[in-house]
C-alpha atoms as a PDB file:
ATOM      1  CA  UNK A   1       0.000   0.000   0.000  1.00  0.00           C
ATOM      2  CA  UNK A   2       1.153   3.097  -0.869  1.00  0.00           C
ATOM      3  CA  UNK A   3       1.130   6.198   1.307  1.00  0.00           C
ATOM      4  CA  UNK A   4       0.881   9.734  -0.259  1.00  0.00           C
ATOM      5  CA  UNK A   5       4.727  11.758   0.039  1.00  0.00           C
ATOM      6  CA  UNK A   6       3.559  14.535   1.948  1.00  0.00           C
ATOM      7  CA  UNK A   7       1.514  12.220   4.642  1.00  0.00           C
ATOM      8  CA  UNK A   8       4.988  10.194   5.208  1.00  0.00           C
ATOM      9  CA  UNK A   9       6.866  12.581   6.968  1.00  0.00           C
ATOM     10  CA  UNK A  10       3.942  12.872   8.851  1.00  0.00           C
ATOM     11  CA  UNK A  11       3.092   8.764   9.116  1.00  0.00           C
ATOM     12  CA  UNK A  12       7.196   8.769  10.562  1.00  0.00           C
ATOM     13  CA  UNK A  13       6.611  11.526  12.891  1.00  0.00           C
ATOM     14  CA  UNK A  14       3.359   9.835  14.509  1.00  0.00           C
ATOM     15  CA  UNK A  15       6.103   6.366  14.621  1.00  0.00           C
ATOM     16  CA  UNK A  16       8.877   8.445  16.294  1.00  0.00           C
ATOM     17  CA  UNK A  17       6.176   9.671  18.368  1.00  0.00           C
ATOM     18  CA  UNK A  18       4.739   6.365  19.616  1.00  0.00           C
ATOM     19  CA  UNK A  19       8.480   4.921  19.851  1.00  0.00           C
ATOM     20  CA  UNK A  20       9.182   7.461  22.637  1.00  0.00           C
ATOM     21  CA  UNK A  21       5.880   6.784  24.246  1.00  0.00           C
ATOM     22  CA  UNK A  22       6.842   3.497  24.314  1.00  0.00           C
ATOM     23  CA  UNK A  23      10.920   4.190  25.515  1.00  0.00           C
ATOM     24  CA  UNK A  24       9.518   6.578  28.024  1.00  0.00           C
ATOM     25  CA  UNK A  25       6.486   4.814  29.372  1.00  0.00           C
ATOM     26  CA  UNK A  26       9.128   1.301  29.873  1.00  0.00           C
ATOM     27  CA  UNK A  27      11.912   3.481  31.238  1.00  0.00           C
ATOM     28  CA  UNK A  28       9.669   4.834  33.873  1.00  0.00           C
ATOM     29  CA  UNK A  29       7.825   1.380  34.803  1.00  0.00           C
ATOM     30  CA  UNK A  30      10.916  -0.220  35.387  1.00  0.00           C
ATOM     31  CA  UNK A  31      12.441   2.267  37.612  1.00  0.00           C
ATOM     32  CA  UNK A  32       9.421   2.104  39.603  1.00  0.00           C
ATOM     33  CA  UNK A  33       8.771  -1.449  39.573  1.00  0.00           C
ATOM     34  CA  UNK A  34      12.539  -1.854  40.573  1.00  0.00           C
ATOM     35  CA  UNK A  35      12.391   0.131  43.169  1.00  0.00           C
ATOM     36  CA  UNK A  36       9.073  -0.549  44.631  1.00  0.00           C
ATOM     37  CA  UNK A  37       9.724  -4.504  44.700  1.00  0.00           C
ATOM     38  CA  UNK A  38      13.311  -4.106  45.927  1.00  0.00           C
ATOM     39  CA  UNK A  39      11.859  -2.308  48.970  1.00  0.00           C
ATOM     40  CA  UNK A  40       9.235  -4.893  48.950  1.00  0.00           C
ATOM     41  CA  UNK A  41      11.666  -7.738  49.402  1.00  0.00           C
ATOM     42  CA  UNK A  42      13.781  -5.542  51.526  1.00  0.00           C
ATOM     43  CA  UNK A  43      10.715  -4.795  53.960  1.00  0.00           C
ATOM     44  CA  UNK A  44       9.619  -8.578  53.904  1.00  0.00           C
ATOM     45  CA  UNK A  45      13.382  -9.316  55.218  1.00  0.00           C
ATOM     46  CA  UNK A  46      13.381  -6.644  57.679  1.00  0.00           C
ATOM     47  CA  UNK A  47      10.211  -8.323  59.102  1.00  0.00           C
ATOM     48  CA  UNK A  48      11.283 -11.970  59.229  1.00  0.00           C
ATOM     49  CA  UNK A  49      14.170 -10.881  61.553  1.00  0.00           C
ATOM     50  CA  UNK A  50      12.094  -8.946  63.913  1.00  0.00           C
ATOM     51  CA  UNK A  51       9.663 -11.367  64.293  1.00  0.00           C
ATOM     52  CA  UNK A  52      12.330 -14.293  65.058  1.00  0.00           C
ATOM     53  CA  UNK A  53      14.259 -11.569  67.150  1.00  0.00           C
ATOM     54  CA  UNK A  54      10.811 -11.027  69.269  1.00  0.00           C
ATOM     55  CA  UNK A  55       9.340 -14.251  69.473  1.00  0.00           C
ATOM     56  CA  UNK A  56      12.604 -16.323  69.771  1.00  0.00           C
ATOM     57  CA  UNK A  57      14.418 -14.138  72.510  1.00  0.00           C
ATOM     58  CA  UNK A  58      13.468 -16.982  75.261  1.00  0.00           C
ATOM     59  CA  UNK A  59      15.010 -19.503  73.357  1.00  0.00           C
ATOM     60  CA  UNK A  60      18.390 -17.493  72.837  1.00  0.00           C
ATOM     61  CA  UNK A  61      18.520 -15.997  76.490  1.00  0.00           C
ATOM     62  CA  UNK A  62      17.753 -19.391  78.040  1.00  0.00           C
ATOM     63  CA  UNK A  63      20.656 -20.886  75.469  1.00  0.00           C
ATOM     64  CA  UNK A  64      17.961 -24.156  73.787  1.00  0.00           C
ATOM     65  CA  UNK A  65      20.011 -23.604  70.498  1.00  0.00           C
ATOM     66  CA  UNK A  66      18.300 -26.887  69.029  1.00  0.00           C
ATOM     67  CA  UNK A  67      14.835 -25.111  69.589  1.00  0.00           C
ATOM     68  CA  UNK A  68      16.382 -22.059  68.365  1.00  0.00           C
ATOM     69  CA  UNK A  69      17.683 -24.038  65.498  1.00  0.00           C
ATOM     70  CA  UNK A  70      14.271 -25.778  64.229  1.00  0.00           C
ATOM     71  CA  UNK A  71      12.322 -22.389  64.171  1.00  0.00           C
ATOM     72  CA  UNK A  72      14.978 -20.738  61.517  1.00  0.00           C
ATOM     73  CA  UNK A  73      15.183 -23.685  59.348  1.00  0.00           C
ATOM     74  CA  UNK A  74      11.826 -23.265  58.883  1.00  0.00           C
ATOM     75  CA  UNK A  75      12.091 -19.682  57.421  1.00  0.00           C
ATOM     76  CA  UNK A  76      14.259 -20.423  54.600  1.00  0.00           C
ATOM     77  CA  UNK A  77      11.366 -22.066  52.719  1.00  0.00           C
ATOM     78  CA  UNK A  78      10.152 -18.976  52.503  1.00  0.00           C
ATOM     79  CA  UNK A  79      10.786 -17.755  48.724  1.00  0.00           C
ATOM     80  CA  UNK A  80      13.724 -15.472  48.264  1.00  0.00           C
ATOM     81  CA  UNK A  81      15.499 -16.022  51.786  1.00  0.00           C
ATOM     82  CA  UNK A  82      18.411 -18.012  50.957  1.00  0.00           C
ATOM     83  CA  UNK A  83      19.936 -18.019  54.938  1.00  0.00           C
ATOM     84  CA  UNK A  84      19.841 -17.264  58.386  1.00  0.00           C
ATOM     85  CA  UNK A  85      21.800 -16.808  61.264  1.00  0.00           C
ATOM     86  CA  UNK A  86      21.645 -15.878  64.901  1.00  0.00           C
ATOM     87  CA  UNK A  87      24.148 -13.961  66.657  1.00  0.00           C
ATOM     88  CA  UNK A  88      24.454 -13.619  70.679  1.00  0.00           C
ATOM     89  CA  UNK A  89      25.033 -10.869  72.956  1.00  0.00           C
ATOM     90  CA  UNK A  90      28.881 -12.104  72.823  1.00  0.00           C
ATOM     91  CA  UNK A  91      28.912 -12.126  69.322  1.00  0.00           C
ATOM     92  CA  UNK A  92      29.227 -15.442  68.675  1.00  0.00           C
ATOM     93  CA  UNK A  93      27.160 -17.335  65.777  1.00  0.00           C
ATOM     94  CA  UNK A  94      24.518 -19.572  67.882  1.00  0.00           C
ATOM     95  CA  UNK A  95      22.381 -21.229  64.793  1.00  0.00           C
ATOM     96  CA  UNK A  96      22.777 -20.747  61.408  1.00  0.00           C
ATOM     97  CA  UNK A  97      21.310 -22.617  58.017  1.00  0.00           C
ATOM     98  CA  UNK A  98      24.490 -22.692  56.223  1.00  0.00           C
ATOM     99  CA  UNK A  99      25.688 -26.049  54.911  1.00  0.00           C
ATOM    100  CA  UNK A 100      28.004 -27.437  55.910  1.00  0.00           C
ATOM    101  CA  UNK A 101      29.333 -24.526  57.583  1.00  0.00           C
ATOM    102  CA  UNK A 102      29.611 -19.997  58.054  1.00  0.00           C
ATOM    103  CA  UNK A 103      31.025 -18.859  54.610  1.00  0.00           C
ATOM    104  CA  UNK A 104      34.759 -17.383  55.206  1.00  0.00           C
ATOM    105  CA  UNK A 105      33.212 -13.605  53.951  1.00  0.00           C
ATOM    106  CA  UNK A 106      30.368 -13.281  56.555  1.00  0.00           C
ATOM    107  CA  UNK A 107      32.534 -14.650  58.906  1.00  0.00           C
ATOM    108  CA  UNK A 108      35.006 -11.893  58.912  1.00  0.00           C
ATOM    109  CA  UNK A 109      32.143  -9.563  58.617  1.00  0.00           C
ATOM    110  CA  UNK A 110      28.779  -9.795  60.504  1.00  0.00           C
ATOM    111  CA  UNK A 111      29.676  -8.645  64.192  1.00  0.00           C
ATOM    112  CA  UNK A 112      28.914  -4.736  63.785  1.00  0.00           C
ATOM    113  CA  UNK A 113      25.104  -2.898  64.305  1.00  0.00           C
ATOM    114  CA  UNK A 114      24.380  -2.497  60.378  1.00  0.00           C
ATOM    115  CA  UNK A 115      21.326  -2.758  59.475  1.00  0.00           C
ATOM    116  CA  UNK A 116      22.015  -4.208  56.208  1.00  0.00           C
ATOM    117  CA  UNK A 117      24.974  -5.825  54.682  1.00  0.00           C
ATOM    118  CA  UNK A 118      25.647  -6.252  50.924  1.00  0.00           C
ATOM    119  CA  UNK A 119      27.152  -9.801  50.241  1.00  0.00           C
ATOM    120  CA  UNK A 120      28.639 -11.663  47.215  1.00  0.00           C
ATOM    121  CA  UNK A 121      29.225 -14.740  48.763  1.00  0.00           C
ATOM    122  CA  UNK A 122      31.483 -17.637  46.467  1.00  0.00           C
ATOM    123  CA  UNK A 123      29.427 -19.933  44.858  1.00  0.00           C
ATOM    124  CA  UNK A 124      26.157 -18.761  45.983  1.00  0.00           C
ATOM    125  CA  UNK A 125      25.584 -15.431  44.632  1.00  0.00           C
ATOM    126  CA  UNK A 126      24.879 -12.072  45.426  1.00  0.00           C
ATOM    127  CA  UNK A 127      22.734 -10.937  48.818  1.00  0.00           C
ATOM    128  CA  UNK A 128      21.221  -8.340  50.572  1.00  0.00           C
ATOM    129  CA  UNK A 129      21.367  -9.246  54.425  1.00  0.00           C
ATOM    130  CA  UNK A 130      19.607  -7.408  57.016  1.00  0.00           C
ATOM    131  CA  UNK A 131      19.472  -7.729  60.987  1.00  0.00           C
ATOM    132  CA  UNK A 132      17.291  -6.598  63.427  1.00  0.00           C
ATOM    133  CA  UNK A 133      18.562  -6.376  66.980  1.00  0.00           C
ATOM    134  CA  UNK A 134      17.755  -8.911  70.449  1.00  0.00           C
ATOM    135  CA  UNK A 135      16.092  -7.095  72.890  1.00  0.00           C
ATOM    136  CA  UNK A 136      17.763  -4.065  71.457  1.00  0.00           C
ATOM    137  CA  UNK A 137      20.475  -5.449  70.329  1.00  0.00           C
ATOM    138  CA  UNK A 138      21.630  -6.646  73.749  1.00  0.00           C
ATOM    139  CA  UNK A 139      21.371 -10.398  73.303  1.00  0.00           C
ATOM    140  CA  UNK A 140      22.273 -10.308  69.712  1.00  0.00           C
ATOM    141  CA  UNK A 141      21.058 -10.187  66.616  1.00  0.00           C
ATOM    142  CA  UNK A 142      19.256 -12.152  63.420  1.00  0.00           C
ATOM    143  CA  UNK A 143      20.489 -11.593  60.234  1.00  0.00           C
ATOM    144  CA  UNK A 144      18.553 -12.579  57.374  1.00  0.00           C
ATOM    145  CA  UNK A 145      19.999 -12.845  53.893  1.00  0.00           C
ATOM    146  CA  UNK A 146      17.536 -12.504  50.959  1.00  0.00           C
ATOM    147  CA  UNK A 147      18.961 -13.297  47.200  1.00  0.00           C
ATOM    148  CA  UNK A 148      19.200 -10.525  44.740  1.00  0.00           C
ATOM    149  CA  UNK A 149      19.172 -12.968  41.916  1.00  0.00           C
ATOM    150  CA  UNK A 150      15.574 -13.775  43.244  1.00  0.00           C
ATOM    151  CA  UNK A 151      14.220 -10.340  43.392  1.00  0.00           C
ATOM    152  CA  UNK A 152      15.755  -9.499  40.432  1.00  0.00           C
ATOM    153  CA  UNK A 153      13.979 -12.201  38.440  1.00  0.00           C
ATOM    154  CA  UNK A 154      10.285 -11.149  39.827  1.00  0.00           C
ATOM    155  CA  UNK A 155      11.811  -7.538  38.790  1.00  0.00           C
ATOM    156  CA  UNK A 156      12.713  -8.792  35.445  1.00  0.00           C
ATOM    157  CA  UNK A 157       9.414 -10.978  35.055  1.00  0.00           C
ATOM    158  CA  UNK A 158       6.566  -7.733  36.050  1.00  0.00           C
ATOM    159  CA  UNK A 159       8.598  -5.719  33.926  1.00  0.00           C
ATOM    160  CA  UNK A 160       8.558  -7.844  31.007  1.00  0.00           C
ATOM    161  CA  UNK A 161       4.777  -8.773  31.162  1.00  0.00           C
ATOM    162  CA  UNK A 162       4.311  -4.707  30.839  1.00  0.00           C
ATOM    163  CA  UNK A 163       6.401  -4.487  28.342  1.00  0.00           C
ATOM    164  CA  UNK A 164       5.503  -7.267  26.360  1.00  0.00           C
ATOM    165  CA  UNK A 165       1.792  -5.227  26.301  1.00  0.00           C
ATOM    166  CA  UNK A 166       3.495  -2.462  25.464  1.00  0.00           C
ATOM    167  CA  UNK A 167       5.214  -3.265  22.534  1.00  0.00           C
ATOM    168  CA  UNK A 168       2.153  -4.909  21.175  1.00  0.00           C
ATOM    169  CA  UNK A 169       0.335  -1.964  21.885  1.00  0.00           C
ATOM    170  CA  UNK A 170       2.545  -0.025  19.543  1.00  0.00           C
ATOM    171  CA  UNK A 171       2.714  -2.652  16.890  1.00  0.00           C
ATOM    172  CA  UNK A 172      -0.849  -2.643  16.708  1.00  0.00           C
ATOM    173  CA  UNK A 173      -1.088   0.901  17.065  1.00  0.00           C
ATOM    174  CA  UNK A 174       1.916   1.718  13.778  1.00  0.00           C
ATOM    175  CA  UNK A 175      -0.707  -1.158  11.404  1.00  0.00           C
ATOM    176  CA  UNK A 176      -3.986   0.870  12.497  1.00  0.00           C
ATOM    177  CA  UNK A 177      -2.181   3.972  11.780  1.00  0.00           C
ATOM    178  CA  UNK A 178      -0.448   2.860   8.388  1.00  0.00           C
ATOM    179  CA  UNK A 179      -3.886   1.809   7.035  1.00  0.00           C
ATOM    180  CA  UNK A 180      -5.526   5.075   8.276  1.00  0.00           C
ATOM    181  CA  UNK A 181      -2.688   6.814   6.164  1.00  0.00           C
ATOM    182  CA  UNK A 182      -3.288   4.671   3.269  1.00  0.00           C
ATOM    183  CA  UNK A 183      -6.907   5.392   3.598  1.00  0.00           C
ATOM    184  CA  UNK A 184      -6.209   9.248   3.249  1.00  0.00           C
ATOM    185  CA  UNK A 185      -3.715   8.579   0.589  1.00  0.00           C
ATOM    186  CA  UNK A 186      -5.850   6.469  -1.646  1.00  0.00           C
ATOM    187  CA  UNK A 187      -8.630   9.565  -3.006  1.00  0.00           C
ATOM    188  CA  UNK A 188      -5.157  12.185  -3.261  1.00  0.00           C
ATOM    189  CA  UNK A 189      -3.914   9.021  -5.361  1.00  0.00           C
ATOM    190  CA  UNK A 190      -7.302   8.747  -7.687  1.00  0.00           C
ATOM    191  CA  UNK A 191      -7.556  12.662  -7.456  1.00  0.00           C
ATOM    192  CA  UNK A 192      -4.058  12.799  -9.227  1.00  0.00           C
ATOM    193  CA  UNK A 193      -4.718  10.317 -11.999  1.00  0.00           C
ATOM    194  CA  UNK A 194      -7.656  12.143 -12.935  1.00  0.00           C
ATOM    195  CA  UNK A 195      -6.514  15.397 -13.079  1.00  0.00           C
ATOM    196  CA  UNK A 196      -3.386  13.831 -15.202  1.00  0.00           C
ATOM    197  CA  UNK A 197      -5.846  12.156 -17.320  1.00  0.00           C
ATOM    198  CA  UNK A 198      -8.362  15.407 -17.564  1.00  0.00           C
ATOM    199  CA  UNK A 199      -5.491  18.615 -17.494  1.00  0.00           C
ATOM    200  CA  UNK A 200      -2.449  17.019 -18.751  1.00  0.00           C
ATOM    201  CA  UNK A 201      -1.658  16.167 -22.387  1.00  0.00           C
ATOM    202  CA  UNK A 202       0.558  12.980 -21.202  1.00  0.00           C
ATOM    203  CA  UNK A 203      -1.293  10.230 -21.577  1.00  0.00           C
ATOM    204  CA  UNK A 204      -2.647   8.573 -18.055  1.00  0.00           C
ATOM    205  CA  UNK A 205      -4.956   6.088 -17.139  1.00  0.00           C
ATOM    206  CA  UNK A 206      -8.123   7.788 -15.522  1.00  0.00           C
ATOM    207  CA  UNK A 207      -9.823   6.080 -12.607  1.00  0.00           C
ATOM    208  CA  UNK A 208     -12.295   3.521 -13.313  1.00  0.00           C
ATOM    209  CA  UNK A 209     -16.384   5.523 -13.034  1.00  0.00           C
ATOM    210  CA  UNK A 210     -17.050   3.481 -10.121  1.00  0.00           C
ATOM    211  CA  UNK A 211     -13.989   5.125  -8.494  1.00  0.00           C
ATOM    212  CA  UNK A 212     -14.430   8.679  -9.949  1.00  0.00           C
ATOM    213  CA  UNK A 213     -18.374   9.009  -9.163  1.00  0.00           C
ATOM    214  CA  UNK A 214     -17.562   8.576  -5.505  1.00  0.00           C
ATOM    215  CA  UNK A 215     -14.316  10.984  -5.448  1.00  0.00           C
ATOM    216  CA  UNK A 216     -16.268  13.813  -6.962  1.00  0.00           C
ATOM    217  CA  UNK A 217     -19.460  13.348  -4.880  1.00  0.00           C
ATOM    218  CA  UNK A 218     -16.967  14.285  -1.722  1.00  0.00           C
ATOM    219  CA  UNK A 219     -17.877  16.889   0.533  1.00  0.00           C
ATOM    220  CA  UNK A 220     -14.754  17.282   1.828  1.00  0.00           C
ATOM    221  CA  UNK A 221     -11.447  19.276  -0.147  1.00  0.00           C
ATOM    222  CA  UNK A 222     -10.585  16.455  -1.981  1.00  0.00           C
ATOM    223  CA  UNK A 223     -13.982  16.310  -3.635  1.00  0.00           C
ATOM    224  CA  UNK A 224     -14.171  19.946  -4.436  1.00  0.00           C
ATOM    225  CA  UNK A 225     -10.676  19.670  -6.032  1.00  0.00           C
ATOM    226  CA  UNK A 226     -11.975  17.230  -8.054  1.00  0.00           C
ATOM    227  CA  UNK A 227     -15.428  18.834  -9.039  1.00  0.00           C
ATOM    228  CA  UNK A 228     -13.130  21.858 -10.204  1.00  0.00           C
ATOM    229  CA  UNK A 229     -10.567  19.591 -12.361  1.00  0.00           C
ATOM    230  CA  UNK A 230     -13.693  18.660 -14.113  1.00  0.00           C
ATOM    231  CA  UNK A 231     -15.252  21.702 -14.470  1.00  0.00           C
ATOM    232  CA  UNK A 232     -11.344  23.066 -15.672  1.00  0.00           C
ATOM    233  CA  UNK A 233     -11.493  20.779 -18.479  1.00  0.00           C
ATOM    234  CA  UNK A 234     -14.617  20.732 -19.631  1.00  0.00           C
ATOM    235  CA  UNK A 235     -14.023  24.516 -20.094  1.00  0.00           C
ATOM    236  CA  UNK A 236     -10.421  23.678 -21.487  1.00  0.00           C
ATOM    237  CA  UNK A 237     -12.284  21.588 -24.073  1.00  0.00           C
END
């Protein structure tokens, strides 16, 4: 289909316009979504260790490890937490849910009041740890490392679902436009055969009379251009 000159500068502008719709509109999503789940992840950490910080306290004061041990195992079913570990007021590691043993990098690193740690831990990954203090941090604290490769993926997949719409938004959007282009182009198209045929002493096919009839009965400028090629060469004749 053929689309008149003039209308494709126009037909490109409307694609470079929808293009940066499209650029713009992802850009922003994904900041936001990254953001807003990060936290969300972050947040979820945050409250895993206060609630085994508040509710376990007993069980670390009173030194049943085992007990203490059983109730933390259970919370690294929970998606996205990859490990946890309890620390005591003496700053020694009491229960953990690394196997078979502390990694060499959080053990030379876990015994200040941060409330979160970044880790890259070797051949596990990357982590964002955070701790929430024992009775205010005097018995201790629970640290609670979430993985970033897991948070990143749920990132990845809501951002891709959007943008998968998206892009078939525009695609649909660039066909609907291109055929309402064409549609505009198609009488300019007839309108210059016939004045070629009717004005011009080149010889040019003329539009078929069950294309013409309905071009000059327009109401619009195209038809009135038309109505006056006529009338210009029936007066020319």
């Amino acid at each position: 289909m053929r689309i008149a000159r003039f209308y494709q500068k126009t037909l490109f502008g409307v694609f470079a316009l929808m293009g940066l719709i499209l650029v713009s509109t992802s850009i922003i999503y994904v900041h936001t979504v990254d953001r807003q789940l990060t936290d969300y992840f972050l947040n979820s950490s945050r409250a895993i260790a206060r609630a085994i910080a508040n509710s376990d306290s007993d069980l670390i004061v009173n030194q049943n490890y085992p007990a203490l041990q059983s109730v933390i195992d259970q919370y690294v079913e929970t998606p996205g937490i990859s490990y946890v570990f309890v620390v005591d007021g003496e700053g020694t590691i009491i229960a953990h849910t690394f196997v078979p043993g502390v990694p060499d990098e959080i053990a030379a690193d876990y015994k200040s009041d941060k409330d979160t740690y970044d880790r890259t831990l070797a051949g596990m990954g990357s982590f964002s740890e955070v701790t929430a203090g024992i009775i205010g941090g005097q018995a201790g604290r629970v640290h609670v490392g979430m993985d970033k490769g897991y948070f990143a993926l749920q990132v990845q997949t809501a951002i891709g679902k959007v943008v998968y719409l998206l892009t078939i938004i525009f695609v649909v959007s660039v066909l609907v436009t291109y055929g309402l282009m064409y549609q505009v182009s198609r009488p300019l198209h007839l309108l210059g055969n016939f004045a070629w045929h009717t004005l011009s002493g080149e010889k040019h096919s003329a539009p078929a009379a069950n294309q013409l009839q309905p071009l000059l009965e327009r109401t619009d400028e195209v038809g009135e251009l038309g109505r006056l090629i006529r009338k210009a060469s029936r007066e020319g004749a």
